[in-house]
Protein backbone atom coordinates (compact mmCIF):
# COMPACT_ATOMS: atom_id res chain seq x y z
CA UNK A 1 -9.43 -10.87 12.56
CA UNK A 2 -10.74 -7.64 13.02
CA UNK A 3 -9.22 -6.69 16.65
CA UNK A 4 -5.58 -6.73 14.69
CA UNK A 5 -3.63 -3.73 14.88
CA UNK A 6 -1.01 -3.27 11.96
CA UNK A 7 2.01 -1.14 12.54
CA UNK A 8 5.55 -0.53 11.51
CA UNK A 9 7.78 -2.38 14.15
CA UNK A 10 10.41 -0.90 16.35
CA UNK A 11 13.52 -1.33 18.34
CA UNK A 12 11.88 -2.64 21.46
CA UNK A 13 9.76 -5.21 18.98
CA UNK A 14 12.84 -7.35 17.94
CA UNK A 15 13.16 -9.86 20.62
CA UNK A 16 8.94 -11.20 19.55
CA UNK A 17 9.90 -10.29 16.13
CA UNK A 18 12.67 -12.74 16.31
CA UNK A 19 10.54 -15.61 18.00
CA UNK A 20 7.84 -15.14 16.17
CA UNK A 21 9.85 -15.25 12.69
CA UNK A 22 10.85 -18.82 14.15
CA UNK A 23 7.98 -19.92 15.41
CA UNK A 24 6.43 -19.40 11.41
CA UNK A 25 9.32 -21.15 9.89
CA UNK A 26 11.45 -23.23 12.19
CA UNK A 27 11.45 -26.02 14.44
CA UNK A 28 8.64 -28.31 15.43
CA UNK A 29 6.09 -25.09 16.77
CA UNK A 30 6.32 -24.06 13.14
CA UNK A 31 4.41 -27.56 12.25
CA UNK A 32 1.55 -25.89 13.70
CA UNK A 33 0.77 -24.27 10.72
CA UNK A 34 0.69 -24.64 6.81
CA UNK A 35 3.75 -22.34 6.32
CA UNK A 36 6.56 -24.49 7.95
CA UNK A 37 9.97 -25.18 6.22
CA UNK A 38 11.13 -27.51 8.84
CA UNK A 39 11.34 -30.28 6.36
CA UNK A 40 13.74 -28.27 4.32
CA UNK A 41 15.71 -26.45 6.90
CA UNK A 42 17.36 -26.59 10.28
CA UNK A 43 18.93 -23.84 12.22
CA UNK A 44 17.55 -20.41 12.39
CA UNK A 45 15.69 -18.34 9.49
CA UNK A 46 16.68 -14.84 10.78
CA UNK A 47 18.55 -13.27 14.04
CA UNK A 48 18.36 -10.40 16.30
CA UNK A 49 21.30 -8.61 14.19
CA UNK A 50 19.34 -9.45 10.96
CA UNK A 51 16.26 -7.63 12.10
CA UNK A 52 17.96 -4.33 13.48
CA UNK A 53 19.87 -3.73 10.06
CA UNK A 54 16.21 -4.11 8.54
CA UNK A 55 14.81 -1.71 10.77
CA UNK A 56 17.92 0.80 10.54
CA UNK A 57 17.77 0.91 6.74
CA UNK A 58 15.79 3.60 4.95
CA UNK A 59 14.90 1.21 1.71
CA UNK A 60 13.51 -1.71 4.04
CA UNK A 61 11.00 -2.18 6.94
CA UNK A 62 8.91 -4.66 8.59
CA UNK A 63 5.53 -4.02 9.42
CA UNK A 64 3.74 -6.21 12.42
CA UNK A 65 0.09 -7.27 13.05
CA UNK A 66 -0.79 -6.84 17.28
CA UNK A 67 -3.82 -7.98 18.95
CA UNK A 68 -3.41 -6.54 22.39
CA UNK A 69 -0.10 -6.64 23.59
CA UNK A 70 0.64 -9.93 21.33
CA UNK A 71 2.62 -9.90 18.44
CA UNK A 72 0.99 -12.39 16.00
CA UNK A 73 2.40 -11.26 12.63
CA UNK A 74 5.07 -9.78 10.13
CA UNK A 75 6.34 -8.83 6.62
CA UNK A 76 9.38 -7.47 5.64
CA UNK A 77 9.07 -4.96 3.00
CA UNK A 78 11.75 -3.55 0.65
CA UNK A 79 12.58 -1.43 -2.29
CA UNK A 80 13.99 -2.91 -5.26
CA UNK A 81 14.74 -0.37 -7.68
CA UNK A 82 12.50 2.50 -9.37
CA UNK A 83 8.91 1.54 -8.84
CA UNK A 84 9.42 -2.13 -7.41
CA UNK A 85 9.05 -3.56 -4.29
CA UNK A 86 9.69 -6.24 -2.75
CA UNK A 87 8.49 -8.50 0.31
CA UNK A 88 9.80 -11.37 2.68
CA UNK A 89 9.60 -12.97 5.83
CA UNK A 90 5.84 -13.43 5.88
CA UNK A 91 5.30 -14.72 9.55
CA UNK A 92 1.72 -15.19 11.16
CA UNK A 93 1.53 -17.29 14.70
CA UNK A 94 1.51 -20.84 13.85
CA UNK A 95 -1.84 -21.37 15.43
CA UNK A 96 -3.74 -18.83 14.07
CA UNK A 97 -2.60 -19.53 10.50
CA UNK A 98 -5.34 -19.97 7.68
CA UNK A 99 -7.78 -17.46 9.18
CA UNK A 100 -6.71 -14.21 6.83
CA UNK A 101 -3.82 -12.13 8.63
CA UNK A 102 -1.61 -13.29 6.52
CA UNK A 103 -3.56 -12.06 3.48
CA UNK A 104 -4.26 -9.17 5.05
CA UNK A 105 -0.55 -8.61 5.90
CA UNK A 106 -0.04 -8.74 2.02
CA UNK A 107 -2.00 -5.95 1.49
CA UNK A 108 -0.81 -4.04 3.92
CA UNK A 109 2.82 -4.36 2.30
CA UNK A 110 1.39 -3.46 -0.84
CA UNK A 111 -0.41 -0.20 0.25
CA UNK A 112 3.10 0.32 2.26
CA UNK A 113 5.43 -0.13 -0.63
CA UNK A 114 3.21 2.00 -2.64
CA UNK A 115 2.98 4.67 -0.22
CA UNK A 116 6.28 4.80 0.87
CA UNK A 117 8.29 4.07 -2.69
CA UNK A 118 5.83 4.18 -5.34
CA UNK A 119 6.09 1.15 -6.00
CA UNK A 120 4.22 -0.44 -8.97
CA UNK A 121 5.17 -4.14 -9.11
CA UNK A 122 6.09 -6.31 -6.28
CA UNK A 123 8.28 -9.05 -5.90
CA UNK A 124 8.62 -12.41 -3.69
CA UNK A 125 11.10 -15.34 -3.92
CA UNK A 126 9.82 -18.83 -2.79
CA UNK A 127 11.54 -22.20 -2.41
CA UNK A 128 9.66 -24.26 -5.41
CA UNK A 129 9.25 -27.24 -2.54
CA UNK A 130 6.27 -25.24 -0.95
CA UNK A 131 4.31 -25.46 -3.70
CA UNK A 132 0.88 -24.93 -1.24
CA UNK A 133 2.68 -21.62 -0.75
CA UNK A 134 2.84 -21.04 -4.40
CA UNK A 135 -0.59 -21.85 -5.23
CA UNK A 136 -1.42 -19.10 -2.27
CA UNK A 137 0.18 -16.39 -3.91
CA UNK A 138 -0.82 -17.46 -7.21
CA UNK A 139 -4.50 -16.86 -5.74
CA UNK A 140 -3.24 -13.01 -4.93
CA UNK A 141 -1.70 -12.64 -8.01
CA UNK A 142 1.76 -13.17 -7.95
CA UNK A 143 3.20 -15.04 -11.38
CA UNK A 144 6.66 -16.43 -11.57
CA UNK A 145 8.73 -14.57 -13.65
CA UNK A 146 10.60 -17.73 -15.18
CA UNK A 147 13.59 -16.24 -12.69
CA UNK A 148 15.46 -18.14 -10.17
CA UNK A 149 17.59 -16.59 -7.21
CA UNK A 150 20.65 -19.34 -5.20
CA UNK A 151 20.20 -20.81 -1.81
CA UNK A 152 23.06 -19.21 0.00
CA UNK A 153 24.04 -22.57 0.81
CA UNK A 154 27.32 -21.83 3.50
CA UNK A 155 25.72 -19.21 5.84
CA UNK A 156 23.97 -20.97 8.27
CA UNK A 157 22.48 -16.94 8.97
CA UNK A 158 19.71 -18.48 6.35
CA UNK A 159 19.40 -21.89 7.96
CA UNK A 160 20.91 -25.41 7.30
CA UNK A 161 19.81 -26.69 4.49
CA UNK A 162 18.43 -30.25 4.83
CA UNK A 163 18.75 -30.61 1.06
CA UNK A 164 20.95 -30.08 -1.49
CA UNK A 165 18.52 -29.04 -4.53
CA UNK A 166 17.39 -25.86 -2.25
CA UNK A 167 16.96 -22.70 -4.88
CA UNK A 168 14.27 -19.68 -4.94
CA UNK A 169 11.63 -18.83 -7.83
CA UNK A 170 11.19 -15.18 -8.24
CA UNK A 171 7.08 -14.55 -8.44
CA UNK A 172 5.97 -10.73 -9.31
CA UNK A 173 2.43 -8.77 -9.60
CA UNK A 174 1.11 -5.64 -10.56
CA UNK A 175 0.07 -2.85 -7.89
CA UNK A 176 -3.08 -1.53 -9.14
């Protein structure tokens, strides 16, 4: 994918940020590709209020992959604390999944958070369902940290849970 344009998003990018976000995670367009959670959750995985806060705070931002005028990617990146980052709401267009963007993505967080905060660790959370997911970031490094973060199991702002064993492993990595 070497016509892919990364940037930080803006304002006027929410409304494909949002669709896109659900395209990667929700719903039966999601099946598309490897990354879906539509077995585990209903509802929505993020909103249009969700994503401005992200872009109007300081400590967080998401950046976005573009080929042309098409928005076919995402991360969120965050800071955690002194010299740790942290990143989310990977999101590459179902049908172009498994061909590197999302990879490349990664790194482009990394160099980000490092840039930007100094970061020198990095931090995800994954449900321990998707354990094709896991074995992904395994293969870029990430190691769970024998941590475990709640569902928020009530606010339907993170879905509806289709489950009721739903709960997050914390996976970290250096940042050479």
């Amino acid at each position: 994918m070497t016509d892919v344009a990364i940037r930080e998003a803006a304002t006027a990018d929410i409304p494909a940020l949002h669709a896109l976000i659900e395209s990667a995670y929700r719903g039966e367009a999601s099946r598309a590709g490897w990354t879906t959670e539509a077995d585990l959750l209903d509802g929505q995985r993020t909103d249009a209020d969700d994503l401005t806060d992200i872009l109007a705070d300081p400590e967080q931002a998401l950046l976005t992959a573009w080929r042309g005028d098409n928005l076919i990617g995402c991360v969120l990146i965050a800071r955690r604390g002194e010299g740790l980052g942290y990143f989310g709401m990977l999101s590459v267009l179902p049908t172009l999944q498994a061909a590197g963007l999302g990879r490349r993505l990664v790194e482009a967080a990394h160099d980000e958070m490092r840039r930007r905060w100094s970061a020198k660790r990095v931090r995800i959370s994954v449900l321990p369902q998707r354990d094709t997911l896991i074995a992904w970031y395994e293969r870029l490094g990430y190691r769970p940290t024998g941590e475990t973060l709640p569902f928020p199991y009530g606010d339907p702002r993170f879905g509806l849970p289709k489950r009721d064993d739903l709960y997050f492993v914390v996976m970290e990595r250096p940042l050479d």
